[in-house]
Each structure stands twice: as structure tokens, then as C-alpha cells.
PDB file of N, CA and C in Angstrom:
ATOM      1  N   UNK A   1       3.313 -11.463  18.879  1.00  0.00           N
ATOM      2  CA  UNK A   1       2.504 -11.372  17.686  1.00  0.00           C
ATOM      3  C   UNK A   1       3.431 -11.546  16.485  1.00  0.00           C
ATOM      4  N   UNK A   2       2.976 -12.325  15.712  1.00  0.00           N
ATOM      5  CA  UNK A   2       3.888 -12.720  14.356  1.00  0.00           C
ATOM      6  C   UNK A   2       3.247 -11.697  13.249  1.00  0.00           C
ATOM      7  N   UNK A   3       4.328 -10.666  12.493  1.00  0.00           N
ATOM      8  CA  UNK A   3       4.006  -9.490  11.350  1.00  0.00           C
ATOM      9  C   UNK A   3       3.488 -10.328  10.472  1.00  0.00           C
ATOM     10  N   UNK A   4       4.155 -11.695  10.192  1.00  0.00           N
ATOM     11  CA  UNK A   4       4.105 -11.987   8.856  1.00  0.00           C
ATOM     12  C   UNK A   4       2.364 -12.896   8.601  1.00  0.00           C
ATOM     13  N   UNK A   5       2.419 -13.131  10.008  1.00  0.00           N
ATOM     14  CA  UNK A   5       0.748 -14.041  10.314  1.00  0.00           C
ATOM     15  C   UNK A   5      -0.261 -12.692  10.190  1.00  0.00           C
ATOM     16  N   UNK A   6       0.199 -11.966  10.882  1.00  0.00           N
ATOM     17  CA  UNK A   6      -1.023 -10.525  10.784  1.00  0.00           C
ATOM     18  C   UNK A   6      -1.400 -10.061   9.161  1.00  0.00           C
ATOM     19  N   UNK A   7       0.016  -9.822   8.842  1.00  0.00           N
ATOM     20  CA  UNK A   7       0.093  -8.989   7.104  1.00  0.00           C
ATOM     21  C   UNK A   7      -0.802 -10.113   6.504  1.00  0.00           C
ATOM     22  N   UNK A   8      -0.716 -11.471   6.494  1.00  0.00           N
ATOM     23  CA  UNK A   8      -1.298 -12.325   5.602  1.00  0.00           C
ATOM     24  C   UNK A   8      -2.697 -12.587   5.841  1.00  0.00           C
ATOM     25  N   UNK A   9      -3.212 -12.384   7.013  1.00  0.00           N
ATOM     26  CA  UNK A   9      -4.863 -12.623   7.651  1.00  0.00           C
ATOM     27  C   UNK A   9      -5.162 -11.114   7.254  1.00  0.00           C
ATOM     28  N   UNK A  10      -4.518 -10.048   7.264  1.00  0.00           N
ATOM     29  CA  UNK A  10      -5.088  -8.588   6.787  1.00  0.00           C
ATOM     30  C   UNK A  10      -5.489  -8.678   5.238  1.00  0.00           C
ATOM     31  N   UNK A  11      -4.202  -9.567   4.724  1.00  0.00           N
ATOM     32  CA  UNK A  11      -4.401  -9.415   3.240  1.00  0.00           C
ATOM     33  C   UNK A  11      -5.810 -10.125   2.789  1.00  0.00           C
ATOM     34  N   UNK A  12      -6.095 -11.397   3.383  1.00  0.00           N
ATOM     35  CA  UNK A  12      -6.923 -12.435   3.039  1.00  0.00           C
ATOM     36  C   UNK A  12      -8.292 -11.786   3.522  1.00  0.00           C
ATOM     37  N   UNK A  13      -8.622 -10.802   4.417  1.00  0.00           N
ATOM     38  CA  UNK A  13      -9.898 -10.990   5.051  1.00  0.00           C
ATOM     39  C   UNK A  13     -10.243  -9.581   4.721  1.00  0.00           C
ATOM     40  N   UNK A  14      -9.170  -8.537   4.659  1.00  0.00           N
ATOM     41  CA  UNK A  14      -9.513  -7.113   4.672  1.00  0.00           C
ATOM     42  C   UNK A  14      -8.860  -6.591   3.564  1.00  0.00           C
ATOM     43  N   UNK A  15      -8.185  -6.739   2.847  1.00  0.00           N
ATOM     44  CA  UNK A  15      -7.612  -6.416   1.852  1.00  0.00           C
ATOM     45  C   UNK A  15      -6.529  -5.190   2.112  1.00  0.00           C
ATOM     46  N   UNK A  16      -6.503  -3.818   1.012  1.00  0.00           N
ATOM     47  CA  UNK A  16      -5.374  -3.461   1.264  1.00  0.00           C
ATOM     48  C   UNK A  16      -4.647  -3.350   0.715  1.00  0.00           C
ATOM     49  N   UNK A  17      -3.882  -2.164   0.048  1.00  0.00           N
ATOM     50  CA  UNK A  17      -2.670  -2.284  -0.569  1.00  0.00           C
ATOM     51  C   UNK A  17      -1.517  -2.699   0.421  1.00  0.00           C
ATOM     52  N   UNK A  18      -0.497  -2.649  -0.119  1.00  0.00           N
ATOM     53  CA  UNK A  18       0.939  -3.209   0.336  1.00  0.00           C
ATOM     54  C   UNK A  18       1.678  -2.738   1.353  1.00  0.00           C
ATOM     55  N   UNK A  19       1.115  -0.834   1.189  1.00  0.00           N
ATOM     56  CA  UNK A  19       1.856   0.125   1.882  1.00  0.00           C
ATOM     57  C   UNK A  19       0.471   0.055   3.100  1.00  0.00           C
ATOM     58  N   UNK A  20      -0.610  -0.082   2.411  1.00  0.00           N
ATOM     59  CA  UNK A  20      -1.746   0.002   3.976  1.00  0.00           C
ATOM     60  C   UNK A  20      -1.135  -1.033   4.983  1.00  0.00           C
ATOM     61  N   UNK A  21      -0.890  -2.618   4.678  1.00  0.00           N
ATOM     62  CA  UNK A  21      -0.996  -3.484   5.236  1.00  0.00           C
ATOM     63  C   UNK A  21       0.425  -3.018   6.238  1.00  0.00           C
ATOM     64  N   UNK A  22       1.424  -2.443   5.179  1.00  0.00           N
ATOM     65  CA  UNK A  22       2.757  -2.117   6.461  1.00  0.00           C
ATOM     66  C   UNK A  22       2.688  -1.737   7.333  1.00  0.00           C
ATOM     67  N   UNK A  23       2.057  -0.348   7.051  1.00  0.00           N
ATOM     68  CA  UNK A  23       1.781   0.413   7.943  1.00  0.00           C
ATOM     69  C   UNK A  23       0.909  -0.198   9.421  1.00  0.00           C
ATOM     70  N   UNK A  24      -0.146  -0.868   9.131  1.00  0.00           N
ATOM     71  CA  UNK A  24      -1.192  -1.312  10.259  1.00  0.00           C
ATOM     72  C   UNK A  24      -0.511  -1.997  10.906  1.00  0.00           C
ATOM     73  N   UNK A  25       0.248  -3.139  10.420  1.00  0.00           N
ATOM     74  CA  UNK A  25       0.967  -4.329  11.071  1.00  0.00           C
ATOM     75  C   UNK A  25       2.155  -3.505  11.885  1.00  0.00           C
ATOM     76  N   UNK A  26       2.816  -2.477  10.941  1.00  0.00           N
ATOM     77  CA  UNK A  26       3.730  -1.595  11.933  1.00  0.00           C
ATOM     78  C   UNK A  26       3.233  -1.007  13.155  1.00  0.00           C
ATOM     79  N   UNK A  27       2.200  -0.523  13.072  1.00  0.00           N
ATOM     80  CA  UNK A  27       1.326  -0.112  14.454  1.00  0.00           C
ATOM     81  C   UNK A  27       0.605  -1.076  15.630  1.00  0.00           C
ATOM     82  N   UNK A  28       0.055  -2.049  14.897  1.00  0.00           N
ATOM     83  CA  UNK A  28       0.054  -3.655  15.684  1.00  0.00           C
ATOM     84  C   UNK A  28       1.011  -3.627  16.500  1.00  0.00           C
ATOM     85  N   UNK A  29       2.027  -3.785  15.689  1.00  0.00           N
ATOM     86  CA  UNK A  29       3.292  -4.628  16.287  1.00  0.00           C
ATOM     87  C   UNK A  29       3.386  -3.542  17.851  1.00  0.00           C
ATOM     88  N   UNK A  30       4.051  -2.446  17.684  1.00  0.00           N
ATOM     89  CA  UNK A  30       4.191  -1.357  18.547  1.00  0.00           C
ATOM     90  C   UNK A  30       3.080  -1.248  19.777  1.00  0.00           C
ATOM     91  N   UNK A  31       2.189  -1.382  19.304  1.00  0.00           N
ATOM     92  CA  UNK A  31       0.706  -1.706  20.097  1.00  0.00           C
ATOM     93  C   UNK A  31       0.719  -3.060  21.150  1.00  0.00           C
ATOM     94  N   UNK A  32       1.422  -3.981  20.214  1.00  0.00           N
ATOM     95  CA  UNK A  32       1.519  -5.241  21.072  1.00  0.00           C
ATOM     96  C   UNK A  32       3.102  -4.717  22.040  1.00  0.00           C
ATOM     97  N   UNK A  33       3.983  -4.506  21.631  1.00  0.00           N
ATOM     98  CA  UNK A  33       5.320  -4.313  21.913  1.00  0.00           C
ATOM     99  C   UNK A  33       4.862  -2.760  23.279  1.00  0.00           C
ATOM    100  N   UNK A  34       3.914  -1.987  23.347  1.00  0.00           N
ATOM    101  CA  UNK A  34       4.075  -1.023  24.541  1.00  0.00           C
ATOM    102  C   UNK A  34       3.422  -1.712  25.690  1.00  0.00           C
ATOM    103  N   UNK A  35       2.734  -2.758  25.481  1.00  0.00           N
ATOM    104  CA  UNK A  35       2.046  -3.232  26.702  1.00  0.00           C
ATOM    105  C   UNK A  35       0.616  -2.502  26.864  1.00  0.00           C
ATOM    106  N   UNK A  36       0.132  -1.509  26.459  1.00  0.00           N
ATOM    107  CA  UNK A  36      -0.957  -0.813  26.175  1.00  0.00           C
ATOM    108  C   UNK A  36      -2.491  -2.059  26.777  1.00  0.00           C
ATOM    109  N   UNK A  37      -2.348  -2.732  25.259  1.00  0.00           N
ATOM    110  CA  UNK A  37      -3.249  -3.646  25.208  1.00  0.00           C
ATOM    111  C   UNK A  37      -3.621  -4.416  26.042  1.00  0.00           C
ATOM    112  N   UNK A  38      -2.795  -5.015  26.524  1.00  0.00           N
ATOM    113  CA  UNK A  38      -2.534  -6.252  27.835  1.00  0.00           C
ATOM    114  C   UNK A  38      -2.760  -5.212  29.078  1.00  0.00           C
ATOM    115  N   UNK A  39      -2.072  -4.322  29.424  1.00  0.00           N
ATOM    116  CA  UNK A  39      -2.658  -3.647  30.267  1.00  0.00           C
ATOM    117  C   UNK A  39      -4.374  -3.589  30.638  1.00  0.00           C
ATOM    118  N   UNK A  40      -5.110  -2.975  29.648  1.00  0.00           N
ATOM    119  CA  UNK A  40      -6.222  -2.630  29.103  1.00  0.00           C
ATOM    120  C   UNK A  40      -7.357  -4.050  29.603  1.00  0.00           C
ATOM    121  N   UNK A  41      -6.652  -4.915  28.964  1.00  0.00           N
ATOM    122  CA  UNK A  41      -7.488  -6.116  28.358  1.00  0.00           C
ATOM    123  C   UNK A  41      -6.716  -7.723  29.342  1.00  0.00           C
ATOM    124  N   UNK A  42      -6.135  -7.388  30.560  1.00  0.00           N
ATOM    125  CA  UNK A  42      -5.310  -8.625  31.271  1.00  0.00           C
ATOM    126  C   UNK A  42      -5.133  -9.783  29.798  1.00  0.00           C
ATOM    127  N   UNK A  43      -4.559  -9.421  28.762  1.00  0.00           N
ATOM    128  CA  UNK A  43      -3.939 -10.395  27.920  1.00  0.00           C
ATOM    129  C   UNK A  43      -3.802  -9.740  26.415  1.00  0.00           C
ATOM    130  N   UNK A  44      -2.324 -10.474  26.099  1.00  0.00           N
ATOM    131  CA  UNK A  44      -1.676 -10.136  25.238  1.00  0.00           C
ATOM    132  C   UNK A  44      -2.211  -9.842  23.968  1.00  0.00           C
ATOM    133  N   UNK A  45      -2.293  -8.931  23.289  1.00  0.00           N
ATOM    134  CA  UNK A  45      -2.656  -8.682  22.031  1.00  0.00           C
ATOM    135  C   UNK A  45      -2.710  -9.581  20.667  1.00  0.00           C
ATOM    136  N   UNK A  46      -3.498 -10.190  19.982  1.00  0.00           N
ATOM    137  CA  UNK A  46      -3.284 -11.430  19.205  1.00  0.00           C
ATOM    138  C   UNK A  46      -3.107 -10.590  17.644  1.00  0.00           C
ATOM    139  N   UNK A  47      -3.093 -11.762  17.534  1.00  0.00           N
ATOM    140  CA  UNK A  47      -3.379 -11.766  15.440  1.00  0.00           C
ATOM    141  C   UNK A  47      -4.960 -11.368  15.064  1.00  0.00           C
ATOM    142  N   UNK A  48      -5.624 -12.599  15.801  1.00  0.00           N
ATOM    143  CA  UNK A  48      -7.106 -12.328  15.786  1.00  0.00           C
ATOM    144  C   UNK A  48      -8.077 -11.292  16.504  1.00  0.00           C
ATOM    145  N   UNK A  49      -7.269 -10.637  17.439  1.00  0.00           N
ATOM    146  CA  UNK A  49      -7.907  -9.671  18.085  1.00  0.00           C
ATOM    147  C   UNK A  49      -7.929  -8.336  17.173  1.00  0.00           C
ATOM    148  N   UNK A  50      -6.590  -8.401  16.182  1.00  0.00           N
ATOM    149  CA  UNK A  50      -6.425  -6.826  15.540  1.00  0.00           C
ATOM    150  C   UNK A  50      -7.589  -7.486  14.385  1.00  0.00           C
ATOM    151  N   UNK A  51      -7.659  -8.373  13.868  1.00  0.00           N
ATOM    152  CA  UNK A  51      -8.272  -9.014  12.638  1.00  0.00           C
ATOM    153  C   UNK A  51      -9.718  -8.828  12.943  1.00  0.00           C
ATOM    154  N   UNK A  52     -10.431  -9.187  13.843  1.00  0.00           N
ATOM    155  CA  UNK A  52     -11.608  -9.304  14.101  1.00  0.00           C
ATOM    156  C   UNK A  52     -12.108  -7.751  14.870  1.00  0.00           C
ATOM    157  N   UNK A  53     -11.172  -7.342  15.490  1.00  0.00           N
ATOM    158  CA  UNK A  53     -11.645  -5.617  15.350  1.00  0.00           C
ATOM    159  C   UNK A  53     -11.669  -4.637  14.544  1.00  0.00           C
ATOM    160  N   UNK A  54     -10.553  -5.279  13.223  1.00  0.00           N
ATOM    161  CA  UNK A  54     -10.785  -4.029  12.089  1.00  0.00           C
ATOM    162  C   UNK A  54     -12.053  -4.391  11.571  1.00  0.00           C
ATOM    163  N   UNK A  55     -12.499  -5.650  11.647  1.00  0.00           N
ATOM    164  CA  UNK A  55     -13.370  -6.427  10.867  1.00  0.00           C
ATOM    165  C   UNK A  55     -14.762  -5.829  10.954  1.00  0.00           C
ATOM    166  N   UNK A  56     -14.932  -4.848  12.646  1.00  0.00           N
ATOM    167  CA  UNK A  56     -15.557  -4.360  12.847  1.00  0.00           C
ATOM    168  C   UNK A  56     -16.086  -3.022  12.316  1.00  0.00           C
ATOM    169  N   UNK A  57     -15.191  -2.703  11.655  1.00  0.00           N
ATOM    170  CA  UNK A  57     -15.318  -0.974  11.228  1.00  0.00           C
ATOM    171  C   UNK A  57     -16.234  -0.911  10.089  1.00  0.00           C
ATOM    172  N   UNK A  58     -16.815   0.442   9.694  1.00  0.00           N
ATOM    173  CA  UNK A  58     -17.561   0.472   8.990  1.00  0.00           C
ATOM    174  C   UNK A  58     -17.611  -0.299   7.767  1.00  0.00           C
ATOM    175  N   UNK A  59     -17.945  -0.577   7.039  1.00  0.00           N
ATOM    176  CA  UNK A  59     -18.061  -1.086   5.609  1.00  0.00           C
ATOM    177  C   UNK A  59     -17.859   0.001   4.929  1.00  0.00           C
ATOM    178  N   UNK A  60     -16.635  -0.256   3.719  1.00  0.00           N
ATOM    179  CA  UNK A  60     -16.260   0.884   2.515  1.00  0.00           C
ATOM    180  C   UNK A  60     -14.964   1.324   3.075  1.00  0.00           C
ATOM    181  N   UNK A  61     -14.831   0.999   4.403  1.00  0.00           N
ATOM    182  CA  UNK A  61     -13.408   2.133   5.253  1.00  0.00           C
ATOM    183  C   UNK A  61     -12.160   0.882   4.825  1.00  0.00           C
ATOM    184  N   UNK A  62     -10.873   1.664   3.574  1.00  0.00           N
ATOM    185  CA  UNK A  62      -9.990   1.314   3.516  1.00  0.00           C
ATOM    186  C   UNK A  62      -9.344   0.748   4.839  1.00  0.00           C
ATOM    187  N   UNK A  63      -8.243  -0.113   5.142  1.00  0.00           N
ATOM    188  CA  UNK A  63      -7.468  -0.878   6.039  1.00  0.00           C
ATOM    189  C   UNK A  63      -6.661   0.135   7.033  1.00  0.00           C
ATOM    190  N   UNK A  64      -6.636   1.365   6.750  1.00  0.00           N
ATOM    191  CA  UNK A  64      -5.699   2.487   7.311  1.00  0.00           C
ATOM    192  C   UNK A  64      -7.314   3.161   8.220  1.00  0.00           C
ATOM    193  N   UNK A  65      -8.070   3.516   7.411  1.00  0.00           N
ATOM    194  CA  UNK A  65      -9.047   3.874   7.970  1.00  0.00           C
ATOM    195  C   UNK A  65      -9.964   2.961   9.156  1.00  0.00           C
ATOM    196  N   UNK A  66      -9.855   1.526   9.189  1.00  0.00           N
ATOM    197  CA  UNK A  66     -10.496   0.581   9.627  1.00  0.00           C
ATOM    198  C   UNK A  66      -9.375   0.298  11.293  1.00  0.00           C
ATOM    199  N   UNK A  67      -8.252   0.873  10.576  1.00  0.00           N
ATOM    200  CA  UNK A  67      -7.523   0.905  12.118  1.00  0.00           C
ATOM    201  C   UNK A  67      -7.455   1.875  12.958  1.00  0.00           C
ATOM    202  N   UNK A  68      -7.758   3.179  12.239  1.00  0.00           N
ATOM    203  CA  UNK A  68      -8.030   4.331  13.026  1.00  0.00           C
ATOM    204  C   UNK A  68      -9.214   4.395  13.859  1.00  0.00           C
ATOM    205  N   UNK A  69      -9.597   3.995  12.926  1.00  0.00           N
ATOM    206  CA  UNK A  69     -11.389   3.863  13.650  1.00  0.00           C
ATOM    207  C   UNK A  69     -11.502   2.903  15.176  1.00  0.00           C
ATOM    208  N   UNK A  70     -10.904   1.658  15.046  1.00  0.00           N
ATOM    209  CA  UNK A  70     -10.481   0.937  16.221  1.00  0.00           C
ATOM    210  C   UNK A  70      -9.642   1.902  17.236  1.00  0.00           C
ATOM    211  N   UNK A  71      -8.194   2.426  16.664  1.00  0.00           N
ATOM    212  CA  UNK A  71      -7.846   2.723  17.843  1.00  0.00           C
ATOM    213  C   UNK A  71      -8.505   3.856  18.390  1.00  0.00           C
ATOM    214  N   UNK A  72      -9.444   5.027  17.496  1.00  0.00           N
ATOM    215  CA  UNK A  72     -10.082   5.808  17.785  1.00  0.00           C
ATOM    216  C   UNK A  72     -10.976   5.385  18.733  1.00  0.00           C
ATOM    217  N   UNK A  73     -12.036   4.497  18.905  1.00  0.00           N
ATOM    218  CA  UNK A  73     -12.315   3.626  19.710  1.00  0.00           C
ATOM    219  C   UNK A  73     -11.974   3.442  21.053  1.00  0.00           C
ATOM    220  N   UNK A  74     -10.691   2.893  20.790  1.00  0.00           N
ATOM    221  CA  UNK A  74     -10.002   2.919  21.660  1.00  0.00           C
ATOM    222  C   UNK A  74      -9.208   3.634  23.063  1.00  0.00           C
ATOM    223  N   UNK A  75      -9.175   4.762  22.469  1.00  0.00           N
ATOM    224  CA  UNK A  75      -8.948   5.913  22.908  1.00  0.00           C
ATOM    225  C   UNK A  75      -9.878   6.735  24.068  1.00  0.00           C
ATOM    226  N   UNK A  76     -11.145   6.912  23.090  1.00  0.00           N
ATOM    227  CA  UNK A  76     -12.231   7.288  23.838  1.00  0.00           C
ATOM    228  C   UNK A  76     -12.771   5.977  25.048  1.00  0.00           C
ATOM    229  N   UNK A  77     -12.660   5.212  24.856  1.00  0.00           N
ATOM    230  CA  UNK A  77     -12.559   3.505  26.418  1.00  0.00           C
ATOM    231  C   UNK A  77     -11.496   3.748  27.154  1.00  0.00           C
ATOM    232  N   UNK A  78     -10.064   3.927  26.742  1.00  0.00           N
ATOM    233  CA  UNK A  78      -9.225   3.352  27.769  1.00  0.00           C
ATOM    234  C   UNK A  78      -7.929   5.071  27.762  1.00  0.00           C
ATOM    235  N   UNK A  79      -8.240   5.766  26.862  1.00  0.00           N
ATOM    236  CA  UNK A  79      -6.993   6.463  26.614  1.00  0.00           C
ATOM    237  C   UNK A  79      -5.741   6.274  26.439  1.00  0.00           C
ATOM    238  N   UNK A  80      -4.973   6.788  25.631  1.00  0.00           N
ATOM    239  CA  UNK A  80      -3.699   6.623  25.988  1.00  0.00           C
ATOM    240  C   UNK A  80      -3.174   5.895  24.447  1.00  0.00           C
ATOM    241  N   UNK A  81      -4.247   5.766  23.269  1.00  0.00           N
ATOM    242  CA  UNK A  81      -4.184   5.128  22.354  1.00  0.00           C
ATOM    243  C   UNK A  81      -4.064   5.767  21.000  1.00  0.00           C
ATOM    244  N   UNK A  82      -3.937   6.861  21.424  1.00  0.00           N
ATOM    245  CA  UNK A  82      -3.784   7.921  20.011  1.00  0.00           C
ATOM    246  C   UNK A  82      -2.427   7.822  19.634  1.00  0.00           C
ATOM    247  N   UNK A  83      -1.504   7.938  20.222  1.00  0.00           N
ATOM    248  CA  UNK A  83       0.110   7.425  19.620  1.00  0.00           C
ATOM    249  C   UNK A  83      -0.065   6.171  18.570  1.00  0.00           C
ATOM    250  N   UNK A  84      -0.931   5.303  18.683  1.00  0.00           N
ATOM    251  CA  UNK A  84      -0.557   4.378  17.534  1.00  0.00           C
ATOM    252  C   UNK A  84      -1.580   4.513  16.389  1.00  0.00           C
ATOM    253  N   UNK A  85      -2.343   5.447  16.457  1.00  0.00           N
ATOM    254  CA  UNK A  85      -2.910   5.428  15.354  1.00  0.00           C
ATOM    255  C   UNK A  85      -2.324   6.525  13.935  1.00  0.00           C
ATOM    256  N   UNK A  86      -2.584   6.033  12.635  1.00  0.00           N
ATOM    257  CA  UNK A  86      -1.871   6.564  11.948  1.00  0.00           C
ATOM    258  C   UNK A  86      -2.551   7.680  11.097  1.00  0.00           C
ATOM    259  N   UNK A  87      -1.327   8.608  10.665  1.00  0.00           N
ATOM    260  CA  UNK A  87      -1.299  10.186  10.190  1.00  0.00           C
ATOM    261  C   UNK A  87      -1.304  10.211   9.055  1.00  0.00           C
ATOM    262  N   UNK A  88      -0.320   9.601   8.302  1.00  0.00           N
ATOM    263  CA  UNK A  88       0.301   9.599   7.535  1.00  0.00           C
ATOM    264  C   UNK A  88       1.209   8.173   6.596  1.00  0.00           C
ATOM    265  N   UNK A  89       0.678   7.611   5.162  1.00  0.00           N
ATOM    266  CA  UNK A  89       1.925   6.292   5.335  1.00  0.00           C
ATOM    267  C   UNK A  89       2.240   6.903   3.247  1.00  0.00           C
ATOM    268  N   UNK A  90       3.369   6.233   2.806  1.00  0.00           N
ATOM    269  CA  UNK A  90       2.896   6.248   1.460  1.00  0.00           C
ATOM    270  C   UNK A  90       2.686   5.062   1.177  1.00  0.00           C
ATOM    271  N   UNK A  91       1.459   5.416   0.025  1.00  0.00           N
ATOM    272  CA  UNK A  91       0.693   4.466  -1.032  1.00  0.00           C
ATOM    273  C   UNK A  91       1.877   3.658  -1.687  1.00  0.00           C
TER     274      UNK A  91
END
């Protein structure tokens, strides 16, 4: 998974401050990098897969919130997905 392809399809489609977009793409990345996903899903974690699932989250839910909500999601389907979701980032 390419950071710099993710950060720029986050920026363009979901918006986001600077420090949201780090943060998500930092957790992406890690997400793609534990094998989690691919496990889960027999194939590798994309650009468009994180893009088109935040895409899913409620309407109004900031980019930090829109990924929690996924991996929250996530969690409750497959377990094992609460480590990448985030606590804490600064603005």
C-alpha cells in the first residue's frame, strides 16, 4: 500500500485535517503491514478498500471517527482489530 496514494485519495474524497489524515494512513499502513486484513479477506489490503470503507461511515463523522467506526466494525466480524484503531492523535 502506497501512504502517499492513500493520504491523497483521503484528502480528495474525505477530507480531514493534516494530523487526521496521518494518523489513519499510520494505522492503514500497520493494518496492511500485520497481515490482519489479508488474513480476514484472502487479499491484500488496498488504497481503495480503506477509501471506500471509510466512505461508508456515517455522514458528519470526522476522518478519525470514520476509521474507528470501520475498524469497530471490524472487530465485532473478525476480531482481533481493536489494536489499530485510534485513541488518541494531535490536531
Amino acid at each position: 500500500m502506497n501512504r502517499e496514494v492513500l493520504a491523497l485519495r483521503l484528502e480528495r474524497e474525505l477530507g480531514g485535517s493534516a494530523a487526521e489524515r496521518r494518523v489513519v494512513v499510520r494505522q492503514a499502513i500497520d493494518l496492511h503491514d500485520s497481515g490482519r486484513w489479508a488474513d480476514d479477506h484472502d487479499a491484500e489490503l488496498t488504497v481503495e478498500d480503506v477509501v471506500r470503507n471509510l466512505s461508508e461511515a456515517p455522514e458528519g463523522d470526522d476522518l478519525v471517527d470514520r476509521w474507528n467506526w470501520w475498524i469497530g466494525a471490524l472487530e465485532v466480524a473478525h476480531g482481533g482489530y481493536d489494536a489499530f484503531s485510534v485513541q488518541a492523535y494531535r490536531s
